[in-house]
N, C-alpha and C. Protein backbone atom coordinates (compact mmCIF):
# COMPACT_ATOMS: atom_id res chain seq x y z
N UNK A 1 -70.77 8.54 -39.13
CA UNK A 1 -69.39 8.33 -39.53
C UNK A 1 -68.53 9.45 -38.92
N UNK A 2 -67.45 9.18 -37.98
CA UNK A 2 -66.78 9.75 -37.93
C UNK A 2 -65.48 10.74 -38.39
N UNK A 3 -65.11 11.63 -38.85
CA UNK A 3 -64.74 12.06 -39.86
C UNK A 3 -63.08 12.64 -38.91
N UNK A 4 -62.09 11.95 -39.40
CA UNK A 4 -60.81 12.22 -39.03
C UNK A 4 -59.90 13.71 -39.07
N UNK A 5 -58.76 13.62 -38.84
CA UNK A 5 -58.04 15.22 -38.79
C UNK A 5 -57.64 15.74 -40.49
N UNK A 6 -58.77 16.57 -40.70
CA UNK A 6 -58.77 17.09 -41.95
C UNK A 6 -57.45 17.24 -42.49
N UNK A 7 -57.03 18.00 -42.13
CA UNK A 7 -55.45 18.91 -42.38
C UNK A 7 -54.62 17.42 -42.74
N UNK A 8 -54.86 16.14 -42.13
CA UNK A 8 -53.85 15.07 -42.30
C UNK A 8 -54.52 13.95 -43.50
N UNK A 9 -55.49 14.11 -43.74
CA UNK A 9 -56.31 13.44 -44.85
C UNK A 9 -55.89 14.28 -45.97
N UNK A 10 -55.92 15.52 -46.30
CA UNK A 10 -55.63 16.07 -47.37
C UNK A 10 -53.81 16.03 -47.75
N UNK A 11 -53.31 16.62 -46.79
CA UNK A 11 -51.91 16.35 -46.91
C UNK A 11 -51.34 15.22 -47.51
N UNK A 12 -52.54 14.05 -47.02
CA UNK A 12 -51.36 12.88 -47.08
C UNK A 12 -52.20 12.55 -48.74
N UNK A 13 -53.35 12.76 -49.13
CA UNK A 13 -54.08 12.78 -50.34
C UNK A 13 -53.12 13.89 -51.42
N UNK A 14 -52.60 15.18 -51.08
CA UNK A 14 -51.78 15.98 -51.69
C UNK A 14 -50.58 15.71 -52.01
N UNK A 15 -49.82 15.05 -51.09
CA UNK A 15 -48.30 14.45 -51.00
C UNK A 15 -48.38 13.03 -51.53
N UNK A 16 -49.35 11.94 -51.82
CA UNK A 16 -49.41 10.87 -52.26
C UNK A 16 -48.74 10.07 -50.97
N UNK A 17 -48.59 10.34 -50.36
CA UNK A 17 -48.35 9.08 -49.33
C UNK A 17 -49.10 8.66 -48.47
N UNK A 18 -48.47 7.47 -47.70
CA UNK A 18 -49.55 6.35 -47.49
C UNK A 18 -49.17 6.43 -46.06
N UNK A 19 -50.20 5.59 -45.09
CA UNK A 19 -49.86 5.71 -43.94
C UNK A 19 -48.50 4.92 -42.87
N UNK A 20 -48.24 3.74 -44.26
CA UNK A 20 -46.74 3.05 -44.02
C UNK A 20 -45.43 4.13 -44.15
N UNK A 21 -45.44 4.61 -45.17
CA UNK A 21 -44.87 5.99 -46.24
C UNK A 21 -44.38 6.69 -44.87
N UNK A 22 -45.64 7.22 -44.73
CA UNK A 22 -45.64 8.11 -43.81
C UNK A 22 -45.26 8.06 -42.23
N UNK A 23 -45.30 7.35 -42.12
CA UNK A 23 -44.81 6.66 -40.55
C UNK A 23 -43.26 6.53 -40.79
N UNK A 24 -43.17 5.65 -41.60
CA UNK A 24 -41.33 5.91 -42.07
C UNK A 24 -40.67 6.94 -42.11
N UNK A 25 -41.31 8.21 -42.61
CA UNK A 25 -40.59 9.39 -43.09
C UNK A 25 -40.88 10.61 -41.93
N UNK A 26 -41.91 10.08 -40.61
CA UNK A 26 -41.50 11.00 -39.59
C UNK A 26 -41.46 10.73 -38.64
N UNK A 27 -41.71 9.23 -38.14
CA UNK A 27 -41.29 8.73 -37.00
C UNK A 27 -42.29 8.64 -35.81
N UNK A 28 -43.64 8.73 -36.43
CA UNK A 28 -44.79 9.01 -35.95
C UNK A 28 -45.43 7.06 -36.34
N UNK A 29 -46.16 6.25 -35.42
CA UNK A 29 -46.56 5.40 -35.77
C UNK A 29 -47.96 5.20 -36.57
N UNK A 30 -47.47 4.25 -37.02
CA UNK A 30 -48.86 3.68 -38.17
C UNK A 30 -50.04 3.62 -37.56
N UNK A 31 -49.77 3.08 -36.42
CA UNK A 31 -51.21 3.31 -35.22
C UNK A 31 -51.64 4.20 -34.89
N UNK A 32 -51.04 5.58 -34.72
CA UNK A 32 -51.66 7.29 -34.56
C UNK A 32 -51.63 8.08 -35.86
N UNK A 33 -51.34 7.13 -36.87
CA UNK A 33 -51.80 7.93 -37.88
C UNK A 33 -52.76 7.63 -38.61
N UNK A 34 -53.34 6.18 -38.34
CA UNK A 34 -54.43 5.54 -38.44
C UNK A 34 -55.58 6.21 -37.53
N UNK A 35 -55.47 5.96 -36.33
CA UNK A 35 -56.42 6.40 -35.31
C UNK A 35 -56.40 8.63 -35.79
N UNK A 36 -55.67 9.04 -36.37
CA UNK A 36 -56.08 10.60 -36.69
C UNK A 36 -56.94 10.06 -37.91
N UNK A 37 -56.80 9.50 -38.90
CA UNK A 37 -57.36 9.38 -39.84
C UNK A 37 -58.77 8.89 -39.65
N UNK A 38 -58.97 7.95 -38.80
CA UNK A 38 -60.19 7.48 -38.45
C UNK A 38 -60.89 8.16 -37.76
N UNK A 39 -60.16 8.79 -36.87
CA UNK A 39 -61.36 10.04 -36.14
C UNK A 39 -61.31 9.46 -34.62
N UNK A 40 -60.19 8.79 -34.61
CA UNK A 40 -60.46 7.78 -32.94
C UNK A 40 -59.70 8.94 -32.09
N UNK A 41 -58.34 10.17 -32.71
CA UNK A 41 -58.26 11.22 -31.76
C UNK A 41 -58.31 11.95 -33.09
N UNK A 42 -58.71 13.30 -32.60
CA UNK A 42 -59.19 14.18 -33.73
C UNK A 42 -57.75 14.96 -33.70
N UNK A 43 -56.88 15.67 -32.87
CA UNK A 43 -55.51 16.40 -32.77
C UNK A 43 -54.78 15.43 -32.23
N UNK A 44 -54.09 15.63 -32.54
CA UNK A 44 -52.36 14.68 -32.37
C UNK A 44 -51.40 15.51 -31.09
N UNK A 45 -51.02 14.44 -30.59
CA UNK A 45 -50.09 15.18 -29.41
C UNK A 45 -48.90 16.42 -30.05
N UNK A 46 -48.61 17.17 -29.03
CA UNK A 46 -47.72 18.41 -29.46
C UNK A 46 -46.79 17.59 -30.23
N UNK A 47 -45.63 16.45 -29.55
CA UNK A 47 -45.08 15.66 -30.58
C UNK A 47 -44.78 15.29 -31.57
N UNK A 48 -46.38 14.92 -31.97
CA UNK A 48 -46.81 14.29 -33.40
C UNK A 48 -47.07 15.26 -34.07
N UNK A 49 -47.64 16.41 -33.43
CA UNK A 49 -47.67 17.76 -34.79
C UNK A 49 -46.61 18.44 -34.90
N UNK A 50 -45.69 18.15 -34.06
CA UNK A 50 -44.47 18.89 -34.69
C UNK A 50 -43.44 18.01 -35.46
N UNK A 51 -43.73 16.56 -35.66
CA UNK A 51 -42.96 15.86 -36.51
C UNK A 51 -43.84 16.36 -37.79
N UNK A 52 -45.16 16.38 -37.93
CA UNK A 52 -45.92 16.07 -39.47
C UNK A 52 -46.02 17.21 -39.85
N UNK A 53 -45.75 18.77 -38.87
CA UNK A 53 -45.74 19.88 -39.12
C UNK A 53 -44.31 20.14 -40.09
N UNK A 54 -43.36 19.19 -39.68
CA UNK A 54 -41.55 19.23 -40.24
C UNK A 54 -41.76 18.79 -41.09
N UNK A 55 -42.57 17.57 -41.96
CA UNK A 55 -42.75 16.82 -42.52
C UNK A 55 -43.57 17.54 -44.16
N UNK A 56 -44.45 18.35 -43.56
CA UNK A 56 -45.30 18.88 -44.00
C UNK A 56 -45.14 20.24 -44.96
N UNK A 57 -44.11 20.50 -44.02
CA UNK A 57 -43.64 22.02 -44.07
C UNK A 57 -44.23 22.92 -43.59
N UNK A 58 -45.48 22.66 -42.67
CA UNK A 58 -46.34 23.87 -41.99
C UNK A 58 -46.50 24.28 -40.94
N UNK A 59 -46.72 24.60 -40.19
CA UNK A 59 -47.01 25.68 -38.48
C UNK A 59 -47.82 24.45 -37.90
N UNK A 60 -47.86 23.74 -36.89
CA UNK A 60 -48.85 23.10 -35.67
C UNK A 60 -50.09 23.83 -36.08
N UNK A 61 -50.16 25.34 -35.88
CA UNK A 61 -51.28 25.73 -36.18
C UNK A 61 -52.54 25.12 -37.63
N UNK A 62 -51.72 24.75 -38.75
CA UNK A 62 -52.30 24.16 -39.27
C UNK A 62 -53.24 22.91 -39.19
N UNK A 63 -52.29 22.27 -38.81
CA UNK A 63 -52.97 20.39 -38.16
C UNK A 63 -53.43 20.86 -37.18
N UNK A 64 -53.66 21.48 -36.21
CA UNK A 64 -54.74 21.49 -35.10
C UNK A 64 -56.33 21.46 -35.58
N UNK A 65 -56.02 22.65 -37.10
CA UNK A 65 -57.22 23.52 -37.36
C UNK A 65 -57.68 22.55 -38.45
C-alpha cells in the first residue's frame, strides 16, 4: 500500500475538510489532491504547496517533509 503526503492527510483530518472542500478553498484540483493523498505523487508542485501552505497557515517546508 502506498502511503500518500503525510503533512496533507493529517491537515486535511485536523481541519475537517474534504477533498471537494478543499479544492474550493485553494484552487488546487480535486485530481492532485487525490493523487497526493493516494501516493500517485508524494510532493506537490512549488504551486500547489504554496496555495495549501496559505491555506494551511504553514512554510512549504512543512508539506514537503
Amino acid at each position: 500500500m502506498t502511503i500518500g503526503n503525510r503533512f496533507l492527510i493529517t491537515a486535511m483530518k485536523d481541519h475537517a475538510v474534504n477533498q471537494v472542500e478543499l479544492s474550493r478553498l485553494t484552487g488546487v484540483t480535486q485530481q492532485t489532491i487525490s493523487k497526493l493523498l493516494r501516493g500517485v505523487h508524494k510532493t506537490p508542485s512549488r504551486a500547489t504547496a504554496l496555495k495549501l501552505a496559505e491555506y494551511f497557515k504553514v512554510s512549504t517546508d512543512e508539506i514537503y517533509n
